[in-house]
PDB file of N, CA and C in Angstrom:
ATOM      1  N   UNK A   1       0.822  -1.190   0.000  1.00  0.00           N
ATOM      2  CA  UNK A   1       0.000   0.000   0.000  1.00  0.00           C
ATOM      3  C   UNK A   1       0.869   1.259   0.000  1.00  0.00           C
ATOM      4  N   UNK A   2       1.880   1.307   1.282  1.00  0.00           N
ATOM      5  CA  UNK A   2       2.647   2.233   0.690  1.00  0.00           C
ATOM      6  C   UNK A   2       3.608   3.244  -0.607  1.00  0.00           C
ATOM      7  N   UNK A   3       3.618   1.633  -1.145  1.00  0.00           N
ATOM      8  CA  UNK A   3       4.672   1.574  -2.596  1.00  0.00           C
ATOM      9  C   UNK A   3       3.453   2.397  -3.880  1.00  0.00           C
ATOM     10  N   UNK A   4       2.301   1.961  -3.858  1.00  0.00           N
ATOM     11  CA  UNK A   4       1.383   2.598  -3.893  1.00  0.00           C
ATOM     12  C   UNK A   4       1.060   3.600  -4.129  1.00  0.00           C
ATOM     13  N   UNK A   5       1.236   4.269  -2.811  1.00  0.00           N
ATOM     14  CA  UNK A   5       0.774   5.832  -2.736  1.00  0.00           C
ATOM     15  C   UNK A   5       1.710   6.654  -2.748  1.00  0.00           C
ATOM     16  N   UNK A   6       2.792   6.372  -2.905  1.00  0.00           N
ATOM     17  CA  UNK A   6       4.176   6.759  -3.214  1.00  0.00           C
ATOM     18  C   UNK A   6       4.404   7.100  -4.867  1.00  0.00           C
ATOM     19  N   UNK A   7       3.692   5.964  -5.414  1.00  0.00           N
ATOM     20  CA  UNK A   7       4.110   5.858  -6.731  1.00  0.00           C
ATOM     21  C   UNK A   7       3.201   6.428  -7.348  1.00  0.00           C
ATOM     22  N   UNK A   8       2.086   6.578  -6.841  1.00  0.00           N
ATOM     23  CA  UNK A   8       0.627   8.185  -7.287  1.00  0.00           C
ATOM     24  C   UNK A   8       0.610   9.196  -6.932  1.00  0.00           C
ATOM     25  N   UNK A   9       2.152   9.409  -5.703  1.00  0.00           N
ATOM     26  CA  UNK A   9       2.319  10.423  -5.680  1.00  0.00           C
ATOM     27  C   UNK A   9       3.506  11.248  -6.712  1.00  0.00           C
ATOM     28  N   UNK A  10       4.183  10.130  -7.207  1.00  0.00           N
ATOM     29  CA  UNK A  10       5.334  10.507  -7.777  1.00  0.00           C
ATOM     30  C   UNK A  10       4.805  11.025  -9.574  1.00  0.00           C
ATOM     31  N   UNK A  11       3.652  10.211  -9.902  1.00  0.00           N
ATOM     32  CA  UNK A  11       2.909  10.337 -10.902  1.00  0.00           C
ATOM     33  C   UNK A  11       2.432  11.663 -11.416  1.00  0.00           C
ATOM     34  N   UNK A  12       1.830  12.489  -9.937  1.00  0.00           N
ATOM     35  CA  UNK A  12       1.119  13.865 -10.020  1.00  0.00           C
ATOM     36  C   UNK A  12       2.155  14.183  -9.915  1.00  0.00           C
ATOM     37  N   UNK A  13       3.068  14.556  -9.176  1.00  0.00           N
ATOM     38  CA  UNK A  13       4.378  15.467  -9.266  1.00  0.00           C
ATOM     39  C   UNK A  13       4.803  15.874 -10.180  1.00  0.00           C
ATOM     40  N   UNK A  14       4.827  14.472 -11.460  1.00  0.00           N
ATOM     41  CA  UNK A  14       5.728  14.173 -12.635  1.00  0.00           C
ATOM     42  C   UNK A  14       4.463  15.079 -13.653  1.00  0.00           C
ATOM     43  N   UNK A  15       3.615  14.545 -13.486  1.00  0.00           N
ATOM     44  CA  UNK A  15       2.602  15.395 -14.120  1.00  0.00           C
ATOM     45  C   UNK A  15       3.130  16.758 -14.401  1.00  0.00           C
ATOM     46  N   UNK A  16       2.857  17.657 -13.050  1.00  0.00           N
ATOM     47  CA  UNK A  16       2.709  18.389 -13.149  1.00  0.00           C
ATOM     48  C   UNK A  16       4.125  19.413 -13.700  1.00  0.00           C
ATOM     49  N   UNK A  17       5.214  18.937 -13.686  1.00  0.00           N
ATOM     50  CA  UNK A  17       6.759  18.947 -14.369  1.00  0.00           C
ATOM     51  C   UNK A  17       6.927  19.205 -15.432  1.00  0.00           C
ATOM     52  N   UNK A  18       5.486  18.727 -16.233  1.00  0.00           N
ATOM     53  CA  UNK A  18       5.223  18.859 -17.667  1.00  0.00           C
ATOM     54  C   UNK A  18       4.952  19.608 -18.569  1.00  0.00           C
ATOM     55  N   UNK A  19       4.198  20.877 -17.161  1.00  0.00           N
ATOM     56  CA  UNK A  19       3.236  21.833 -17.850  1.00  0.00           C
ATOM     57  C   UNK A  19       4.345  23.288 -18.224  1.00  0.00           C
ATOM     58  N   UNK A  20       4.031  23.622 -19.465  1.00  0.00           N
ATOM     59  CA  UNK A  20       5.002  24.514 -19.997  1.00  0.00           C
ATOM     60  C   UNK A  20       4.201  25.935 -20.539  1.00  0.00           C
ATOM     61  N   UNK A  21       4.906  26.891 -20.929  1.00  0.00           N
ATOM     62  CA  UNK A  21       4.372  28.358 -21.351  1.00  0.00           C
ATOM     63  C   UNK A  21       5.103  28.050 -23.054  1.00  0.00           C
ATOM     64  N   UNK A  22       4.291  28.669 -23.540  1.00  0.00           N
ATOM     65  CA  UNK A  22       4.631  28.728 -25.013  1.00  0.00           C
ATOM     66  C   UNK A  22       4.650  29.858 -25.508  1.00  0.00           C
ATOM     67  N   UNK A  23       5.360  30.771 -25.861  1.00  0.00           N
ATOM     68  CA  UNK A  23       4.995  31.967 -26.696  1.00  0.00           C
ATOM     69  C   UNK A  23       5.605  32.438 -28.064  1.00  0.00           C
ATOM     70  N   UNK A  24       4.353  33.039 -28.694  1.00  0.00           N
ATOM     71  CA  UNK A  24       4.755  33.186 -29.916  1.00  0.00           C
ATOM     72  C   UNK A  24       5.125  34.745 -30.181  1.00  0.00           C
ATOM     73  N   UNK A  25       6.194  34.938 -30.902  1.00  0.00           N
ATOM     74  CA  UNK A  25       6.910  36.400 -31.091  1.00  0.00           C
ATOM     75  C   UNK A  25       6.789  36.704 -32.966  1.00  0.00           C
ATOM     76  N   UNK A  26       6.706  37.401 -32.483  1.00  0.00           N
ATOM     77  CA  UNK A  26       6.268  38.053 -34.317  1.00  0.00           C
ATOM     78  C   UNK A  26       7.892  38.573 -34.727  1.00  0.00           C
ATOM     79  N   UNK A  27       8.418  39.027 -36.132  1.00  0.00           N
ATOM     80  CA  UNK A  27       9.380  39.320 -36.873  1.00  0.00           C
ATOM     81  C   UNK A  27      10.373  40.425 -35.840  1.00  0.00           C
ATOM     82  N   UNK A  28       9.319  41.207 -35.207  1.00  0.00           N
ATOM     83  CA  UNK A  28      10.291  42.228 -34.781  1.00  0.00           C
ATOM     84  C   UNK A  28      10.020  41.952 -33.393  1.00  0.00           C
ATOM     85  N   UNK A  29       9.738  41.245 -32.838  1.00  0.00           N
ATOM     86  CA  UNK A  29       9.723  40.926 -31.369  1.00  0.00           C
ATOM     87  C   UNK A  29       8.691  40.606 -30.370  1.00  0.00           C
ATOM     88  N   UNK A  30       7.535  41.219 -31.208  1.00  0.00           N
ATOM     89  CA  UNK A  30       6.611  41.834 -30.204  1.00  0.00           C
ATOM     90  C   UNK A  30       5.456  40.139 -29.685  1.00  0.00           C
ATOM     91  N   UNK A  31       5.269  40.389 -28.779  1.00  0.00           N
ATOM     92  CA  UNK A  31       4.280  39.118 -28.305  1.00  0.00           C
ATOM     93  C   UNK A  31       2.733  38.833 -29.375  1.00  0.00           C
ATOM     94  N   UNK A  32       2.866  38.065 -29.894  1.00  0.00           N
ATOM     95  CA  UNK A  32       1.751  37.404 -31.028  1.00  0.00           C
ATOM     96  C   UNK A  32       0.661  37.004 -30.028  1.00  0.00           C
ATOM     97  N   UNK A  33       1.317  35.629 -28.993  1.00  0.00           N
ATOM     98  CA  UNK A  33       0.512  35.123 -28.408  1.00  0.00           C
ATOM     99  C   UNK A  33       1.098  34.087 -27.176  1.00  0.00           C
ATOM    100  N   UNK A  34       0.099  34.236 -26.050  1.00  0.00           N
ATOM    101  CA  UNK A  34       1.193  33.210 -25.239  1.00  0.00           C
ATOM    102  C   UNK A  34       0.059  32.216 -24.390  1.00  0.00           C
ATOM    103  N   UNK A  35       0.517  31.381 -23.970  1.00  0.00           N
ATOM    104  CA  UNK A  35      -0.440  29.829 -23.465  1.00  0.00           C
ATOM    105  C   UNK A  35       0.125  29.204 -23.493  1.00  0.00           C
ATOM    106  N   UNK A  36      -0.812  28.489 -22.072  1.00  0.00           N
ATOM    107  CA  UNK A  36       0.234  26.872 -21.560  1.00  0.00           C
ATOM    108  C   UNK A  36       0.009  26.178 -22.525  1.00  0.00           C
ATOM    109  N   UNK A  37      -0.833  26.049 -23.836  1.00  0.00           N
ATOM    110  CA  UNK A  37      -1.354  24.626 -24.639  1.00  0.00           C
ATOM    111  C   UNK A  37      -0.064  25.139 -25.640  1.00  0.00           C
ATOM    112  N   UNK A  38       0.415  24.339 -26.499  1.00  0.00           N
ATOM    113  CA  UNK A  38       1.256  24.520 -27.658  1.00  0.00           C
ATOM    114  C   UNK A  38      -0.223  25.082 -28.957  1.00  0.00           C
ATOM    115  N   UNK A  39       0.613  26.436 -29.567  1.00  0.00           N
ATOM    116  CA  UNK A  39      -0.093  27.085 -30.487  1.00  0.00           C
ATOM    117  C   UNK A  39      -0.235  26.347 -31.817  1.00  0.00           C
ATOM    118  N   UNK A  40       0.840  25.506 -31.905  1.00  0.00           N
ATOM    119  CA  UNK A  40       0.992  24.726 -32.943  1.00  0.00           C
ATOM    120  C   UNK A  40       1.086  23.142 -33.055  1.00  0.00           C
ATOM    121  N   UNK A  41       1.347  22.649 -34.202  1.00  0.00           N
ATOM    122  CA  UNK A  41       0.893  21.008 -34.015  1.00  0.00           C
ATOM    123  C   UNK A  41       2.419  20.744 -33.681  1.00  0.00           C
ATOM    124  N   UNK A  42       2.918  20.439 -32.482  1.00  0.00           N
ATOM    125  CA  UNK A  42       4.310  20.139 -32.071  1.00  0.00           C
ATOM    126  C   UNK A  42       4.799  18.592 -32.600  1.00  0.00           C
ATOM    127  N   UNK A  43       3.973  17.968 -33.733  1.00  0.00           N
ATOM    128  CA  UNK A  43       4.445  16.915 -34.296  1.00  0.00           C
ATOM    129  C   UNK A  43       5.888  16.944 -35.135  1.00  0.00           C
ATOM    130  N   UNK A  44       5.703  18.233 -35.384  1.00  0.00           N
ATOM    131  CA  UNK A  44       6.387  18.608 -36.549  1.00  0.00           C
ATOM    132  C   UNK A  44       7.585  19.522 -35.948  1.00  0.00           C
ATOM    133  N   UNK A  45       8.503  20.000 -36.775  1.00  0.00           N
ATOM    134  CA  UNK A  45       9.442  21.088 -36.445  1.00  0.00           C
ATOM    135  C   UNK A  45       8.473  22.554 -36.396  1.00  0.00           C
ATOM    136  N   UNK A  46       9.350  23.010 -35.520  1.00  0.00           N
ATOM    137  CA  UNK A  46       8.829  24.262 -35.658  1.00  0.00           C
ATOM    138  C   UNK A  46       8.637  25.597 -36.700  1.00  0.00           C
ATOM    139  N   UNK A  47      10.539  25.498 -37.669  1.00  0.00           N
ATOM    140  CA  UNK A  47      10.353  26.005 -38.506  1.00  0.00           C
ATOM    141  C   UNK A  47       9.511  26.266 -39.790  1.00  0.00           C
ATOM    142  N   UNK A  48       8.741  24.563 -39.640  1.00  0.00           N
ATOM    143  CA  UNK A  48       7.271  24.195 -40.118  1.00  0.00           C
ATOM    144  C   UNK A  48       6.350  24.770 -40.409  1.00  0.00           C
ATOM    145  N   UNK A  49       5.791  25.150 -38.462  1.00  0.00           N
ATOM    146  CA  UNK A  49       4.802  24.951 -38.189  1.00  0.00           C
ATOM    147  C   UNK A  49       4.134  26.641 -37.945  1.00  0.00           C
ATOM    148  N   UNK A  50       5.033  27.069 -37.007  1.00  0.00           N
ATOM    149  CA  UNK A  50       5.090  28.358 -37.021  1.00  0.00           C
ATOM    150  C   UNK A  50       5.082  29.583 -38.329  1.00  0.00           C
ATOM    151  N   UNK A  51       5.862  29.429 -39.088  1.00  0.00           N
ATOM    152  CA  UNK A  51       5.780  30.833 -40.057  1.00  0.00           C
ATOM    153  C   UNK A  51       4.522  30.576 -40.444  1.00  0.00           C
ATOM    154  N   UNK A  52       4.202  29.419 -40.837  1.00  0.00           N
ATOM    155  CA  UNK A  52       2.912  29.306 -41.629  1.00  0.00           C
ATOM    156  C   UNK A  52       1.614  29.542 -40.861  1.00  0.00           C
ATOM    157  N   UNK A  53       1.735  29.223 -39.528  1.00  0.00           N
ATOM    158  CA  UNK A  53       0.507  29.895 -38.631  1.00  0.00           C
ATOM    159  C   UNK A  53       0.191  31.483 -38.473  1.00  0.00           C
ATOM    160  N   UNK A  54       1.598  31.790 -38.203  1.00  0.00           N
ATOM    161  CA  UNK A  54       1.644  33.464 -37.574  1.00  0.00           C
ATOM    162  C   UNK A  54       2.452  34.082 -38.683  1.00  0.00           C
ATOM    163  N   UNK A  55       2.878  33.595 -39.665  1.00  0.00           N
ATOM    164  CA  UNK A  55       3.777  34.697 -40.794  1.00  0.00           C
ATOM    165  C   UNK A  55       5.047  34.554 -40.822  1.00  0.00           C
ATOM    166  N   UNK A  56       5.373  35.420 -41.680  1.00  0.00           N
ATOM    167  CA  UNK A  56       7.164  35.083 -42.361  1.00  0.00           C
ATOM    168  C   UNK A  56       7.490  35.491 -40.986  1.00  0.00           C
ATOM    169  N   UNK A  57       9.126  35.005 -40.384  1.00  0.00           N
ATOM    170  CA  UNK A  57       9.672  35.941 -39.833  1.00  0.00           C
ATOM    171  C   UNK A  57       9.208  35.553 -38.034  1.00  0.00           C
ATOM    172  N   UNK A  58       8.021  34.584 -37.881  1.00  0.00           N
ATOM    173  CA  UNK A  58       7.724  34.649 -36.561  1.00  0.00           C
ATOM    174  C   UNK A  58       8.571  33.469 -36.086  1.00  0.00           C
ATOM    175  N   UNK A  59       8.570  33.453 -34.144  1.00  0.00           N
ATOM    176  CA  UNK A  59       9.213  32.606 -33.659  1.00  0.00           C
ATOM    177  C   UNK A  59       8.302  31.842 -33.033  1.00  0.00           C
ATOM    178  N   UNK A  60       8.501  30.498 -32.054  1.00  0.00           N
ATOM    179  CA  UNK A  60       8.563  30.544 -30.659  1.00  0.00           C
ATOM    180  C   UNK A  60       8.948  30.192 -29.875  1.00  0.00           C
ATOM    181  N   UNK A  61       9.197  30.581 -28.434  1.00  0.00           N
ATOM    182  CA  UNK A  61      10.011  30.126 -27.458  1.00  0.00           C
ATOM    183  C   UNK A  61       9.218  29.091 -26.106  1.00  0.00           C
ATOM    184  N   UNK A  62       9.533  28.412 -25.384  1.00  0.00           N
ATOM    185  CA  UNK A  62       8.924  27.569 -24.903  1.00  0.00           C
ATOM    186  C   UNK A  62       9.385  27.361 -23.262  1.00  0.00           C
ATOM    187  N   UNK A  63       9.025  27.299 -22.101  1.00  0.00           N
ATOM    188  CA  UNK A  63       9.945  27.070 -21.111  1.00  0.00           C
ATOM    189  C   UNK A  63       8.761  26.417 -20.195  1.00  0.00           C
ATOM    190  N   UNK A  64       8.942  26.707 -18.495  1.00  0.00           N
ATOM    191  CA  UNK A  64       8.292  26.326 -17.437  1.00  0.00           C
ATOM    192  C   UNK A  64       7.358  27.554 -17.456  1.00  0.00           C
ATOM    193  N   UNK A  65       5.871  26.916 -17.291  1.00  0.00           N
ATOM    194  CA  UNK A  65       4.596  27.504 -16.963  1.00  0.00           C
ATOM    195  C   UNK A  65       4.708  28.621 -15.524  1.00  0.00           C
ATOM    196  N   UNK A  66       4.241  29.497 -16.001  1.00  0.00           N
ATOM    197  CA  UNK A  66       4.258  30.953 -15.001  1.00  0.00           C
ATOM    198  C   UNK A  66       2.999  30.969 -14.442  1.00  0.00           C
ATOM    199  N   UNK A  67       1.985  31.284 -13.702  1.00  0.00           N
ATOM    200  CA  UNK A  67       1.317  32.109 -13.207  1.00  0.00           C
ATOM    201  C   UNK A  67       0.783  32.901 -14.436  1.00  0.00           C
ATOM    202  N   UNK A  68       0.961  33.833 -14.693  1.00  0.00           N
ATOM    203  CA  UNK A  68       0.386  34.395 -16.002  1.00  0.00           C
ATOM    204  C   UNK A  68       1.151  34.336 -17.549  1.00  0.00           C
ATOM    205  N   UNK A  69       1.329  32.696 -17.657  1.00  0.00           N
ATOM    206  CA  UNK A  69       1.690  32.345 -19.074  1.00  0.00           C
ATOM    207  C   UNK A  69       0.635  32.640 -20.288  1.00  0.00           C
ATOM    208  N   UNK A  70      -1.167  32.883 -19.659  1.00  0.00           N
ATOM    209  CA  UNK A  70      -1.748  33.554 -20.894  1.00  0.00           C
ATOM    210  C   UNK A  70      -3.222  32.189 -20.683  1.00  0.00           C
ATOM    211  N   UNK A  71      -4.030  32.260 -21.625  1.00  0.00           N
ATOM    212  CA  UNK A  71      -4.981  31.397 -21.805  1.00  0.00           C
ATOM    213  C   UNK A  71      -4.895  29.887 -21.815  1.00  0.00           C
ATOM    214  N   UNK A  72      -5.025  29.285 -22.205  1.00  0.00           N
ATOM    215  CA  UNK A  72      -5.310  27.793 -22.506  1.00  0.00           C
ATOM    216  C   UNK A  72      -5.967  28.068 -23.948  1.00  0.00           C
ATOM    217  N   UNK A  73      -5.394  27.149 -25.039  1.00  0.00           N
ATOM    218  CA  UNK A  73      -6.234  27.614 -26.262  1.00  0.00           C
ATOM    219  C   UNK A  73      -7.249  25.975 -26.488  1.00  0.00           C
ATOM    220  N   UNK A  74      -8.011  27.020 -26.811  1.00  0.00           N
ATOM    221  CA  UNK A  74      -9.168  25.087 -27.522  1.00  0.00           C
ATOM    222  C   UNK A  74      -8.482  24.643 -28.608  1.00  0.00           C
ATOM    223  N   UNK A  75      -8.531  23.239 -28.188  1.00  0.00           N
ATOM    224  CA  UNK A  75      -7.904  22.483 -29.465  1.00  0.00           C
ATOM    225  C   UNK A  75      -8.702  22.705 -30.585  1.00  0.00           C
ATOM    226  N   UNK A  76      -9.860  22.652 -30.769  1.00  0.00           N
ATOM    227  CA  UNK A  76     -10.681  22.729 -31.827  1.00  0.00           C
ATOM    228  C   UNK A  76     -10.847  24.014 -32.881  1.00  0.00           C
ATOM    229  N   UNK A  77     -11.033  24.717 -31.729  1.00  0.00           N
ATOM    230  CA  UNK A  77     -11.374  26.188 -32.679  1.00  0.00           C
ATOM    231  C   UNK A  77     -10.186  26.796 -32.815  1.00  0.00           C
ATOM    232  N   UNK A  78      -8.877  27.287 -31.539  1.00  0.00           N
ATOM    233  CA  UNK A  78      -7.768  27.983 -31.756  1.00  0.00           C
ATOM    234  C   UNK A  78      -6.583  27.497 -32.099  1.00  0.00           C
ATOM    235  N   UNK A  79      -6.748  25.727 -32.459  1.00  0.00           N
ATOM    236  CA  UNK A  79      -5.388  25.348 -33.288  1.00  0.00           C
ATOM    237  C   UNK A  79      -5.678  24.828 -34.715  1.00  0.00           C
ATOM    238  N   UNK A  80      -6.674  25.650 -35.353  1.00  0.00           N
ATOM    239  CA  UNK A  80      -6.866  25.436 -36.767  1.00  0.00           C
ATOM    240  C   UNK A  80      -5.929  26.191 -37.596  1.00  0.00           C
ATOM    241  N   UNK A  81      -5.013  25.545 -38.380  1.00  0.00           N
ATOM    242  CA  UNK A  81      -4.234  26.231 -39.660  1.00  0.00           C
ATOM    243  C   UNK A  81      -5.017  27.251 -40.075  1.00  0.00           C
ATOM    244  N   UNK A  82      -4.440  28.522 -39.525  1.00  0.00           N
ATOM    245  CA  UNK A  82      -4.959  30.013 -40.420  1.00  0.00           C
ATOM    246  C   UNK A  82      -4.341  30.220 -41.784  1.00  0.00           C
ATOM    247  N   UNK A  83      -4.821  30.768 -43.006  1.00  0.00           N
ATOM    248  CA  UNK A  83      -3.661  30.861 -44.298  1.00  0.00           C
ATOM    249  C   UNK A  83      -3.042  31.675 -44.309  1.00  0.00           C
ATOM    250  N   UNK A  84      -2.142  31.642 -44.439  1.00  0.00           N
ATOM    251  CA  UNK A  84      -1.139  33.175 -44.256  1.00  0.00           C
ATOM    252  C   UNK A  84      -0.514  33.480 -45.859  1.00  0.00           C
ATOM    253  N   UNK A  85      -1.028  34.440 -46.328  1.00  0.00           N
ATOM    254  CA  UNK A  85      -0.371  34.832 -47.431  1.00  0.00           C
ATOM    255  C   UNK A  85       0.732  35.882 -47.125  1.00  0.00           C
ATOM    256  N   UNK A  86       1.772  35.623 -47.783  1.00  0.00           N
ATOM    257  CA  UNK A  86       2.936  36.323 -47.705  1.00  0.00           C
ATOM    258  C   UNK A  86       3.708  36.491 -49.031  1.00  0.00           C
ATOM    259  N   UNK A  87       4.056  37.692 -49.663  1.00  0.00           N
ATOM    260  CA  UNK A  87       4.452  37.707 -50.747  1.00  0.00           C
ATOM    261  C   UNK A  87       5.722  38.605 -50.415  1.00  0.00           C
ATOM    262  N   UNK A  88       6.798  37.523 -51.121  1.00  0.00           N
ATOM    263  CA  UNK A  88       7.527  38.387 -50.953  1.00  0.00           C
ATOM    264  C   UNK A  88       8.037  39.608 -51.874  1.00  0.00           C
ATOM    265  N   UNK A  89       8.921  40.990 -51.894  1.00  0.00           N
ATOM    266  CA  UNK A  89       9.318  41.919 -52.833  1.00  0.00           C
ATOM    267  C   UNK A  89       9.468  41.378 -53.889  1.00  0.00           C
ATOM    268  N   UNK A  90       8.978  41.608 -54.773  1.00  0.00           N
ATOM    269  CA  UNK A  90       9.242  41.731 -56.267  1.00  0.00           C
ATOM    270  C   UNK A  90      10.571  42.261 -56.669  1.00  0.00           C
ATOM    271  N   UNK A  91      11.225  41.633 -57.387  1.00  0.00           N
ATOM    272  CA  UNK A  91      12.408  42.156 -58.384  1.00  0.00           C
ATOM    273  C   UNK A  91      11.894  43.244 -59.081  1.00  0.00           C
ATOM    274  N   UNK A  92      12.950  44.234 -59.201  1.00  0.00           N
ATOM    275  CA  UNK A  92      12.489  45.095 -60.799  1.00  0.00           C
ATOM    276  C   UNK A  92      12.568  44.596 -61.989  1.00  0.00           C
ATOM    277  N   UNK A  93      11.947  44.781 -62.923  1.00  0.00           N
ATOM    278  CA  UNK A  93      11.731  43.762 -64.112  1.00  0.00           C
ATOM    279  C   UNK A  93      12.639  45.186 -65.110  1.00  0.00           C
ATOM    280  N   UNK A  94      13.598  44.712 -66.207  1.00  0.00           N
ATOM    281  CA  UNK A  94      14.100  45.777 -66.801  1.00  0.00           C
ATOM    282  C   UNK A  94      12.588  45.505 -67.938  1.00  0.00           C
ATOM    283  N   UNK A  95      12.938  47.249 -68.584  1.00  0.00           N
ATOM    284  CA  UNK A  95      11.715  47.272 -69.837  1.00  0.00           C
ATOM    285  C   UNK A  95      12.324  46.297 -71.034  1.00  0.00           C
ATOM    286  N   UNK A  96      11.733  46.043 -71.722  1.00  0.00           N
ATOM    287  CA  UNK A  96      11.706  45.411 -73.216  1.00  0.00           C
ATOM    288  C   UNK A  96      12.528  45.931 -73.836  1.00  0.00           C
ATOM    289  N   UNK A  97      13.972  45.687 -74.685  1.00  0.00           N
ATOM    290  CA  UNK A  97      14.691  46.659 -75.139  1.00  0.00           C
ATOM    291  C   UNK A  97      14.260  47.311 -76.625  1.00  0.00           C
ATOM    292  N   UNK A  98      12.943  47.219 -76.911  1.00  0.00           N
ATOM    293  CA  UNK A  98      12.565  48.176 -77.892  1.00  0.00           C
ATOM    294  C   UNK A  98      11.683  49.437 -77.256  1.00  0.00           C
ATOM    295  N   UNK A  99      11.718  49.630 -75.974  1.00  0.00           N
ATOM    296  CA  UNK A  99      11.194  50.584 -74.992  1.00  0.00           C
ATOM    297  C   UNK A  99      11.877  51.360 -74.124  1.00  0.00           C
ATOM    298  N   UNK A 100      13.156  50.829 -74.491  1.00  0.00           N
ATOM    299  CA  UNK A 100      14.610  51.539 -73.483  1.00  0.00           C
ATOM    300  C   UNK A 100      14.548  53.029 -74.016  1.00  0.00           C
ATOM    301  N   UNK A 101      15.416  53.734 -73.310  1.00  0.00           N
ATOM    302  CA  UNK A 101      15.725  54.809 -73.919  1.00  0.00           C
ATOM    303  C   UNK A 101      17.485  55.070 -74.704  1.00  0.00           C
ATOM    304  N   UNK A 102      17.973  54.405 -75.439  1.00  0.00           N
ATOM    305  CA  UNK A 102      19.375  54.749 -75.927  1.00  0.00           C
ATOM    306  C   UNK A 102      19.938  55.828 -75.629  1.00  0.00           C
ATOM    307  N   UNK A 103      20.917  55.592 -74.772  1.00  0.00           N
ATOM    308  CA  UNK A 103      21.738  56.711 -74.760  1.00  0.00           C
ATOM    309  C   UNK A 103      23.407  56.501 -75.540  1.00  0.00           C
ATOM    310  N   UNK A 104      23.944  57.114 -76.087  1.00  0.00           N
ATOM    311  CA  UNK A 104      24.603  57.137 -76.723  1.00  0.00           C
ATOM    312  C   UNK A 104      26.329  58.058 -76.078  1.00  0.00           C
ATOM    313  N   UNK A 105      26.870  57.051 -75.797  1.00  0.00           N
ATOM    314  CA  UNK A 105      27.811  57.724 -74.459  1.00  0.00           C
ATOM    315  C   UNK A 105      29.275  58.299 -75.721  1.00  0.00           C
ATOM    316  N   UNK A 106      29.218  59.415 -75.496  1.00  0.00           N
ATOM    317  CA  UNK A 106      30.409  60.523 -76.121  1.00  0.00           C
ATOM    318  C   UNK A 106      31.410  60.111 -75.631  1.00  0.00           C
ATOM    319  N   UNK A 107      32.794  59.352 -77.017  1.00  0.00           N
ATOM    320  CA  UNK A 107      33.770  59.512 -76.423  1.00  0.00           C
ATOM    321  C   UNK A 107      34.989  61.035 -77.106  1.00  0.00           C
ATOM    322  N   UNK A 108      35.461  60.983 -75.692  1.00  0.00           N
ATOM    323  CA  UNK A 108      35.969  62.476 -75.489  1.00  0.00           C
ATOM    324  C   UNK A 108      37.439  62.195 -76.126  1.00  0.00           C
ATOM    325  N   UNK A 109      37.659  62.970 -76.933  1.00  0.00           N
ATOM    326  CA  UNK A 109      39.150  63.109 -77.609  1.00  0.00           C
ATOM    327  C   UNK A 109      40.341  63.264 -76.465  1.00  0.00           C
ATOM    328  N   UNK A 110      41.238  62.720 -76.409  1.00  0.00           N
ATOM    329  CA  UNK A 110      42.496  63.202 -75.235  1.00  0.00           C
ATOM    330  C   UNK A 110      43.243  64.478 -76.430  1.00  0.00           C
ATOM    331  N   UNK A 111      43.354  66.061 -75.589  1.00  0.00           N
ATOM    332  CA  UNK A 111      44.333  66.366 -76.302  1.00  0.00           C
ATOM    333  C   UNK A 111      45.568  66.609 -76.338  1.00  0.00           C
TER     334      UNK A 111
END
């Protein structure tokens, strides 16, 4: 009996060892979002999982659960793949060279 209640106690302890803060940081730093549940499907890598949830450029960092680590998110409704369109800068495209403007560079006599 002892071995027991020892070993259900060691269980909840271990449990509770588990519980972590997750937060997500956007490109330039700023807090996206933070919660004990993982924001993302942690099956995968992060470099994955993340840009494509929260955008080019985002992070997240992960440690021991605080006191005010933030919400709990529903699995259902707040870990659905959002689409994130991201485009990146465009190249300059040169014009068509029957639309250029010719310039015609003067060479200068040495005298």
């Amino acid at each position: 009996m002892k071995k027991s209640v020892t070993f259900l106690a060691t269980l909840v302890l271990a449990a509770g060892a588990h519980a972590g803060c997750y937060t997500v940081l956007g490109p330039k730093g700023q807090v996206l979002q933070e919660s004990s549940t993982p924001p993302v499907d942690m099956a995968y890598q992060l470099h994955q999982t993340v840009p494509y949830a929260y955008g080019q450029g985002s992070t997240m960092v992960f440690g021991s659960a605080d006191r005010d680590c933030g919400v709990a998110l529903d699995r259902y409704y707040d870990l659905k793949t959002a689409q994130v369109v991201y485009e990146a800068p465009r190249k300059a495209t040169r014009k068509a060279k029957g639309k250029r403007k010719h310039v015609r560079k003067v060479r200068r006599s040495h005298p």
